[in-house]
Protein backbone atom coordinates (compact mmCIF):
# COMPACT_ATOMS: atom_id res chain seq x y z
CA UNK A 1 177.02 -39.61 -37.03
CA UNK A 2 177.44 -39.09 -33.20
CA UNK A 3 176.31 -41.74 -30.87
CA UNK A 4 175.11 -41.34 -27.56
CA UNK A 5 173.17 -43.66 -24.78
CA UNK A 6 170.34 -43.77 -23.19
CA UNK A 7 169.08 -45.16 -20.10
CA UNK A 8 164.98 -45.33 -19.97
CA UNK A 9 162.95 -45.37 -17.10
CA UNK A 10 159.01 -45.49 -17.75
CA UNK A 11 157.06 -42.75 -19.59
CA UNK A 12 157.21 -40.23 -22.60
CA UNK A 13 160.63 -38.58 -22.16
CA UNK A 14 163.01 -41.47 -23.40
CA UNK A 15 160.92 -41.42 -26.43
CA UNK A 16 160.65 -37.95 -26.79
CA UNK A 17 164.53 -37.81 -26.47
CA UNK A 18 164.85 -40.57 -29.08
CA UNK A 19 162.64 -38.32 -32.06
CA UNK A 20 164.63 -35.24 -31.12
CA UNK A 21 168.14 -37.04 -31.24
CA UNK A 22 166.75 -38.24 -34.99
CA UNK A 23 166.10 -34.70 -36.01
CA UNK A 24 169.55 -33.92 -34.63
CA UNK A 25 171.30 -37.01 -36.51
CA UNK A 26 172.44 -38.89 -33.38
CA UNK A 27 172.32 -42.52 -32.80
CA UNK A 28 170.99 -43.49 -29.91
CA UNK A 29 171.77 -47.04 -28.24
CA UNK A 30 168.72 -46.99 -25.70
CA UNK A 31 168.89 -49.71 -22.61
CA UNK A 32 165.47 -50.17 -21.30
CA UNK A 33 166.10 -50.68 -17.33
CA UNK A 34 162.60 -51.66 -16.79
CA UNK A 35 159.52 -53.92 -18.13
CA UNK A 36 157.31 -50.84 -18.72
CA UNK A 37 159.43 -48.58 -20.60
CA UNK A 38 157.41 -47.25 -23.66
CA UNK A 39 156.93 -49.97 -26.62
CA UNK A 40 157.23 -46.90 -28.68
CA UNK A 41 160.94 -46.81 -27.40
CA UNK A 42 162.37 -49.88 -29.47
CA UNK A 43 161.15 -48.14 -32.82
CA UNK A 44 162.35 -44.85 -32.30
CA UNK A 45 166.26 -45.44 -31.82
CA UNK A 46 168.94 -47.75 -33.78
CA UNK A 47 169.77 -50.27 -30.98
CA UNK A 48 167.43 -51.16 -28.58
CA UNK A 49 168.70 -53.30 -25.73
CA UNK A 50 166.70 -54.72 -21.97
CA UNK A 51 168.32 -54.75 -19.21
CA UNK A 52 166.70 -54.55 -15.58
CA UNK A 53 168.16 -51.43 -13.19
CA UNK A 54 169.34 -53.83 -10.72
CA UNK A 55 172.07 -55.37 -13.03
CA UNK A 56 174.38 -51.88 -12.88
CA UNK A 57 177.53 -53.95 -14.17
CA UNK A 58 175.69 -55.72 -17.21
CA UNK A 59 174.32 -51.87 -18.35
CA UNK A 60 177.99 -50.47 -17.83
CA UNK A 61 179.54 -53.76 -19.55
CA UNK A 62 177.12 -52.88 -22.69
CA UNK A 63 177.96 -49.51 -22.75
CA UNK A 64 181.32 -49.94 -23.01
CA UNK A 65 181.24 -53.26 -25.61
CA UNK A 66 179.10 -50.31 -27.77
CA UNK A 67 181.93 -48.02 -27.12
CA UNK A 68 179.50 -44.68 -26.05
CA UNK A 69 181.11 -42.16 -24.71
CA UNK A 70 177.77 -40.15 -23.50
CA UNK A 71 174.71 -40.98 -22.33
CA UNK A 72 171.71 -39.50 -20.60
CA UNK A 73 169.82 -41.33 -17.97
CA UNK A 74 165.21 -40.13 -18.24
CA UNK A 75 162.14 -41.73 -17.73
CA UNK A 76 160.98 -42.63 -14.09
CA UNK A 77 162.64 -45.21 -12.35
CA UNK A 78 161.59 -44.96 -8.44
CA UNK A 79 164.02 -45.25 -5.84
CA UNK A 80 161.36 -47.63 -3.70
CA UNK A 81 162.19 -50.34 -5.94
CA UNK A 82 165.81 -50.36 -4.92
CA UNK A 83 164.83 -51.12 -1.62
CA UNK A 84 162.02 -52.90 -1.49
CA UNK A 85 163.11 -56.07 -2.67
CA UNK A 86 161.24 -56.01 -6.48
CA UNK A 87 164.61 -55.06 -7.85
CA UNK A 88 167.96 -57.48 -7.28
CA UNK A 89 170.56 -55.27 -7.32
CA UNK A 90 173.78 -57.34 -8.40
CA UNK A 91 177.01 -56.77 -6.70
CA UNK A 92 178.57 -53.57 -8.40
CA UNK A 93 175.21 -51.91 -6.63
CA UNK A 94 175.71 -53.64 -3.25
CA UNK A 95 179.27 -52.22 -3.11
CA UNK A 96 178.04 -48.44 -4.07
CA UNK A 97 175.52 -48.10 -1.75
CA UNK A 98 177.60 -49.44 0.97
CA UNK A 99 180.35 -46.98 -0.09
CA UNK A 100 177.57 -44.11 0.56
CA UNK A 101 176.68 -41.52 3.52
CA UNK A 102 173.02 -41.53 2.85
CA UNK A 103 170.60 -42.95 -0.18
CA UNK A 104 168.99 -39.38 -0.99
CA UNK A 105 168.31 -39.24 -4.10
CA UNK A 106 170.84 -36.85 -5.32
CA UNK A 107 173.89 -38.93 -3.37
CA UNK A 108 172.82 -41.99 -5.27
CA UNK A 109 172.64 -40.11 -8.83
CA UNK A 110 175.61 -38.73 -8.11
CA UNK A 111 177.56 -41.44 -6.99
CA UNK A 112 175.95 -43.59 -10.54
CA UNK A 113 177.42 -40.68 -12.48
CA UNK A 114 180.63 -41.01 -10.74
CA UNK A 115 180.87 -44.93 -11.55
CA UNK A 116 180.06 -44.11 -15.15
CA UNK A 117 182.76 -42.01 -15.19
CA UNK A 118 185.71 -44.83 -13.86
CA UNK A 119 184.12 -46.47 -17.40
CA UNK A 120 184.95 -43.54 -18.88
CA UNK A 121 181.64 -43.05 -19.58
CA UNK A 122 179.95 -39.66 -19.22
CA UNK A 123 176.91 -37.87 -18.17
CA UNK A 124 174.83 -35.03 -20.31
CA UNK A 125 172.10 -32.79 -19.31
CA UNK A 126 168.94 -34.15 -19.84
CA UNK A 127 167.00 -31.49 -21.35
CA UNK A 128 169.79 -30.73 -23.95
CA UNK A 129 167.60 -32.61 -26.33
CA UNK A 130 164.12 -31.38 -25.43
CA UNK A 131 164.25 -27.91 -23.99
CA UNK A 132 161.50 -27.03 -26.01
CA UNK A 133 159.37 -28.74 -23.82
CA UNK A 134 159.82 -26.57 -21.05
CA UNK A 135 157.44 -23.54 -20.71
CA UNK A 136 158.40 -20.08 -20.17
CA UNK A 137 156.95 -17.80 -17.74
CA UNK A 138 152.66 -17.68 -17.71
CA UNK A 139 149.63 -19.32 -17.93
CA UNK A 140 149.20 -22.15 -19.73
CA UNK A 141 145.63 -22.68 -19.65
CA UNK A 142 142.56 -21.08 -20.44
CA UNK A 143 141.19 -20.55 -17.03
CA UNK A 144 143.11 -18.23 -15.27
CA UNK A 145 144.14 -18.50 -11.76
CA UNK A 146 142.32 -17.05 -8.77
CA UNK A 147 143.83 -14.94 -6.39
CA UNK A 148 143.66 -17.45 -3.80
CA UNK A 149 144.94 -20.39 -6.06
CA UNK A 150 147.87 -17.61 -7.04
CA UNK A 151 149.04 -17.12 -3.26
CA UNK A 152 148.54 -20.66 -2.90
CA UNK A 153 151.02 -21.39 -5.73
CA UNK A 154 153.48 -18.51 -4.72
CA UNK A 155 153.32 -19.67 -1.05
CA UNK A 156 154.00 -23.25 -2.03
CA UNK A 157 156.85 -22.47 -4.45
CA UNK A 158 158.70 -20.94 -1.46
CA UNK A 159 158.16 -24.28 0.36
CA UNK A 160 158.62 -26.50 -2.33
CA UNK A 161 162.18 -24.80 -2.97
CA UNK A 162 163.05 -25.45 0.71
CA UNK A 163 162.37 -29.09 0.71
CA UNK A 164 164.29 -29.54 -2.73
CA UNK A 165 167.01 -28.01 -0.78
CA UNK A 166 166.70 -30.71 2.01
CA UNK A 167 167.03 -33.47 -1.50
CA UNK A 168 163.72 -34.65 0.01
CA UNK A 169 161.62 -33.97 -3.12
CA UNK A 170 159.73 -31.43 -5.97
CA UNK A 171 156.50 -31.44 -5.11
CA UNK A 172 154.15 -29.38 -2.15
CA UNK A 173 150.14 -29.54 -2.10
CA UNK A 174 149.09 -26.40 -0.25
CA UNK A 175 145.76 -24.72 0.43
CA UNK A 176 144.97 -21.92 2.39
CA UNK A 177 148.82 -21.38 2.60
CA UNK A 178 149.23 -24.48 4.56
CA UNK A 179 150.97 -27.55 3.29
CA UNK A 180 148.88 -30.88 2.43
CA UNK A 181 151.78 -32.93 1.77
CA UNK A 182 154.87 -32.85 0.54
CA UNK A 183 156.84 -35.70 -1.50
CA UNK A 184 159.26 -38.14 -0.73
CA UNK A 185 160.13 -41.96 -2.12
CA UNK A 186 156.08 -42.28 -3.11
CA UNK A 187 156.88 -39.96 -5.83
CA UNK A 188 154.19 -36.71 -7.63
CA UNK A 189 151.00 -38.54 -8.00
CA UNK A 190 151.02 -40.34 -4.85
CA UNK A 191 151.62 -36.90 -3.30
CA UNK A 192 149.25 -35.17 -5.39
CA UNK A 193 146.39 -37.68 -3.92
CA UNK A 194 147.14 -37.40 -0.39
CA UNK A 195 147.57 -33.89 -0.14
CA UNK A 196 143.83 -33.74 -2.34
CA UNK A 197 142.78 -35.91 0.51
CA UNK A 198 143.87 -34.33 3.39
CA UNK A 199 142.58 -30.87 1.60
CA UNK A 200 139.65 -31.99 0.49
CA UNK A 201 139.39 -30.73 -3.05
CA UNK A 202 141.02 -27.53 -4.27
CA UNK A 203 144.60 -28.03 -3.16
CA UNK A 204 146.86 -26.94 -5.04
CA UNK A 205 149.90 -28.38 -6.35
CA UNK A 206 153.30 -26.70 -6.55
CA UNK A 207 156.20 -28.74 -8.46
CA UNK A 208 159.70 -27.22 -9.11
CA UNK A 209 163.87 -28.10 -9.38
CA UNK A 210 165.80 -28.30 -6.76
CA UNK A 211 167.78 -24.73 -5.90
CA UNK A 212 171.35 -26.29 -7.88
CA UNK A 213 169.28 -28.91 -10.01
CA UNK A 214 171.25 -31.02 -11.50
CA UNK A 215 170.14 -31.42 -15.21
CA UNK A 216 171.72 -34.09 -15.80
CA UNK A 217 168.92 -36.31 -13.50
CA UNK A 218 166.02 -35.81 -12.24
CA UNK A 219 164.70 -33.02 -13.59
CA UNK A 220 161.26 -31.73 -12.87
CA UNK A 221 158.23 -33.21 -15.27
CA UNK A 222 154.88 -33.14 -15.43
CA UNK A 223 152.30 -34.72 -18.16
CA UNK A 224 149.19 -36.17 -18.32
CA UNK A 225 149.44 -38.88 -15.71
CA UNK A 226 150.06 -35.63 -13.37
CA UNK A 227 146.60 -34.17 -14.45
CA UNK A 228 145.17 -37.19 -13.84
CA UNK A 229 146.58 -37.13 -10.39
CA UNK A 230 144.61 -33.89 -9.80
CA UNK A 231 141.64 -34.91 -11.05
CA UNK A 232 141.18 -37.58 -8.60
CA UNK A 233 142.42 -35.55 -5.46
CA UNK A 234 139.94 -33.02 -6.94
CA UNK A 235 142.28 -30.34 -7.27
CA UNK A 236 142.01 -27.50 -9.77
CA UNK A 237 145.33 -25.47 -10.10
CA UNK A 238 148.92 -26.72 -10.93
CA UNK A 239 152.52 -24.53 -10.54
CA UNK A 240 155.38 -25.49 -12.43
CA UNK A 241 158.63 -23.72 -12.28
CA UNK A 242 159.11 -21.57 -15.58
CA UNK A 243 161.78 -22.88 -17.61
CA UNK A 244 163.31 -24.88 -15.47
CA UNK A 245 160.18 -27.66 -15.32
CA UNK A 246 159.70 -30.86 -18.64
CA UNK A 247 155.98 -30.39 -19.72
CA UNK A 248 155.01 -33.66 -21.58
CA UNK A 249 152.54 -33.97 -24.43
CA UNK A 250 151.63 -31.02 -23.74
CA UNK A 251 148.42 -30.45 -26.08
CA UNK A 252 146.83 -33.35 -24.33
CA UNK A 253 147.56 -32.01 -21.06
CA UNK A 254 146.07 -28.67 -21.67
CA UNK A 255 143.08 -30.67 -22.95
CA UNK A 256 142.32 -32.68 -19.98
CA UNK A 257 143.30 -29.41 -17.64
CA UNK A 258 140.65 -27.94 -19.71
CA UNK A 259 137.70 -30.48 -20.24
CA UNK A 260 138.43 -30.60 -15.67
CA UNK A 261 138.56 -27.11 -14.98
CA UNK A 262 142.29 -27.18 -13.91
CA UNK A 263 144.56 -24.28 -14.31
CA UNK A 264 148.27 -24.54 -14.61
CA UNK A 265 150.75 -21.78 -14.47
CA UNK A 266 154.90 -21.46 -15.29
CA UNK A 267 155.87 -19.57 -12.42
C-alpha cells in the first residue's frame, strides 16, 4: 500500500483528502498542526499524530521517523498566527524566515517545500486527490446571475487575477465595477464582510488562483463558511474560477446559496 503525509490545517479538505486516499488505497499518516483541525480527521486516516505549526523540526523529525516520502500540506492555517505571537515558532522556523526576502505567502510556502526537500521529503499537488471537487465552467445555482452581478464578476476576475499576481491574495468584492476590498493576511471571510460593508449589500465576490498557482499550496476554496460570509455582508452573487477553484460540501453550499438568494458561478 503507498503511504503518503498529510499536514492539516482547519476545515473539510484534510478530511476530504483522507476518504479519497481510502478509496485510492493509500495510507495516510495525518499531523494535525492545529487545535481545531476536524475531529473527523483522527478517524478517517491510519496514524493520526498533533503537533502545533510552530514546532517545524518536531513535524519534519516525525516525518522522517515514519519514513514518508510524500506529503501534501491543506486545510487553513493563517499566516497571522505566525506573527502575531499565538504561535511559538521553534528555531528551525526562526532560521527560515530570517533566511527570506519577504514573508508573502508564496516565498514562505515555497521556502517550507524547499526544507522538506533537504529531508528528502517531497511535495504533491493538492488537488491530486480531490479534483472532483472542482467545478467546471457555469452556474451552479438555481438563480441565475444578473447582468450587472455578471460584469461585476467578469470585472472583478480581471482584478482579482492582478492582485494574485502581486502574491497579495484570491479574493476581490466589487460592485458597480469598483473594488470593495480586496484580501490580504485577514483571509476570504474577513474580506467578504468588509467589502459587504463598505458596499452595502449586493457586492459581489470574485475568488480565483493565482496566474502560475501553485497546486501544491494554497489553492483556491470555497464552502459553506464562505456562504455564510455573504450572507452577513448581505451579498448575493459569488465567482469562482472554473476548474481551477476547491468547492467544499458542495450540496450544502448550494442549499444555503439557495434558501439566501445567492448565486454562484464557475467562471
Amino acid at each position: 500500500m503507498e503511504k503518503i503525509g498529510l499536514l492539516a490545517g482547519i476545515g473539510r479538505l484534510p478530511v476530504e483528502i483522507a476518504l479519497a486516499a481510502q478509496d485510492s488505497n493509500i495510507e495516510i499518516t495525518a499531523i494535525a498542526l492545529l487545535d481545531d483541525v476536524e475531529a473527523d480527521l483522527a478517524e478517517s486516516v491510519v496514524d493520526f499524530n498533533k503537533i502545533n505549526i510552530g514546532q517545524l523540526d518536531c513535524i519534519i523529525q516525525t516525518l522522517v521517523q515514519k519514513n514518508i516520502k510524500q506529503v501534501t500540506m491543506i486545510g487553513k492555517v493563517t499566516k497571522e498566527l505566525m506573527f502575531n505571537g499565538e504561535v511559538a515558532i521553534d528555531q528551525r522556523w526562526q532560521k527560515l524566515f530570517s533566511s527570506l526576502p519577504n514573508n508573502n505567502d508564496d516565498t514562505l510556502m515555497l521556502a517550507l517545500v524547499q526544507e522538506l526537500a533537504t529531508e528528502g521529503i517531497g511535495v504533491f499537488d493538492q488537488t491530486m486527490l480531490i479534483k472532483k471537487l472542482m467545478p467546471s465552467k457555469g452556474v451552479l445555482t438555481e438563480r441565475q446571475p444578473t447582468i450587472g452581478e455578471l460584469e461585476d464578476m467578469e470585472f472583478g476576475y480581471k482584478m482579482a487575477k492582478e492582485i494574485g499576481q502581486l502574491d497579495i491574495g484570491q479574493t476581490v468584492v466589487v460592485k458597480h465595477k469598483a473594488v470593495m476590498a480586496v484580501e490580504a493576511i485577514e483571509g476570504t471571510d474577513e474580506c467578504i464582510k468588509r467589502g459587504g460593508a463598505l458596499g452595502r449589500g449586493d457586492a459581489v465576490v470574485v475568488k480565483v488562483a493565482k496566474p502560475n498557482q501553485d497546486l501544491r499550496f494554497d489553492v483556491p476554496t470555497v464552502g459553506v463558511k464562505t456562504i455564510n460570509s455573504m450572507i452577513a455582508a448581505n451579498s448575493k452573487a459569488l465567482a469562482i474560477e472554473a476548474d481551477n477553484t476547491l468547492l467544499v460540501e458542495k450540496s450544502k453550499v448550494l442549499e444555503l446559496a439557495k434558501k439566501n438568494n445567492i448565486t454562484i458561478v464557475a467562471l
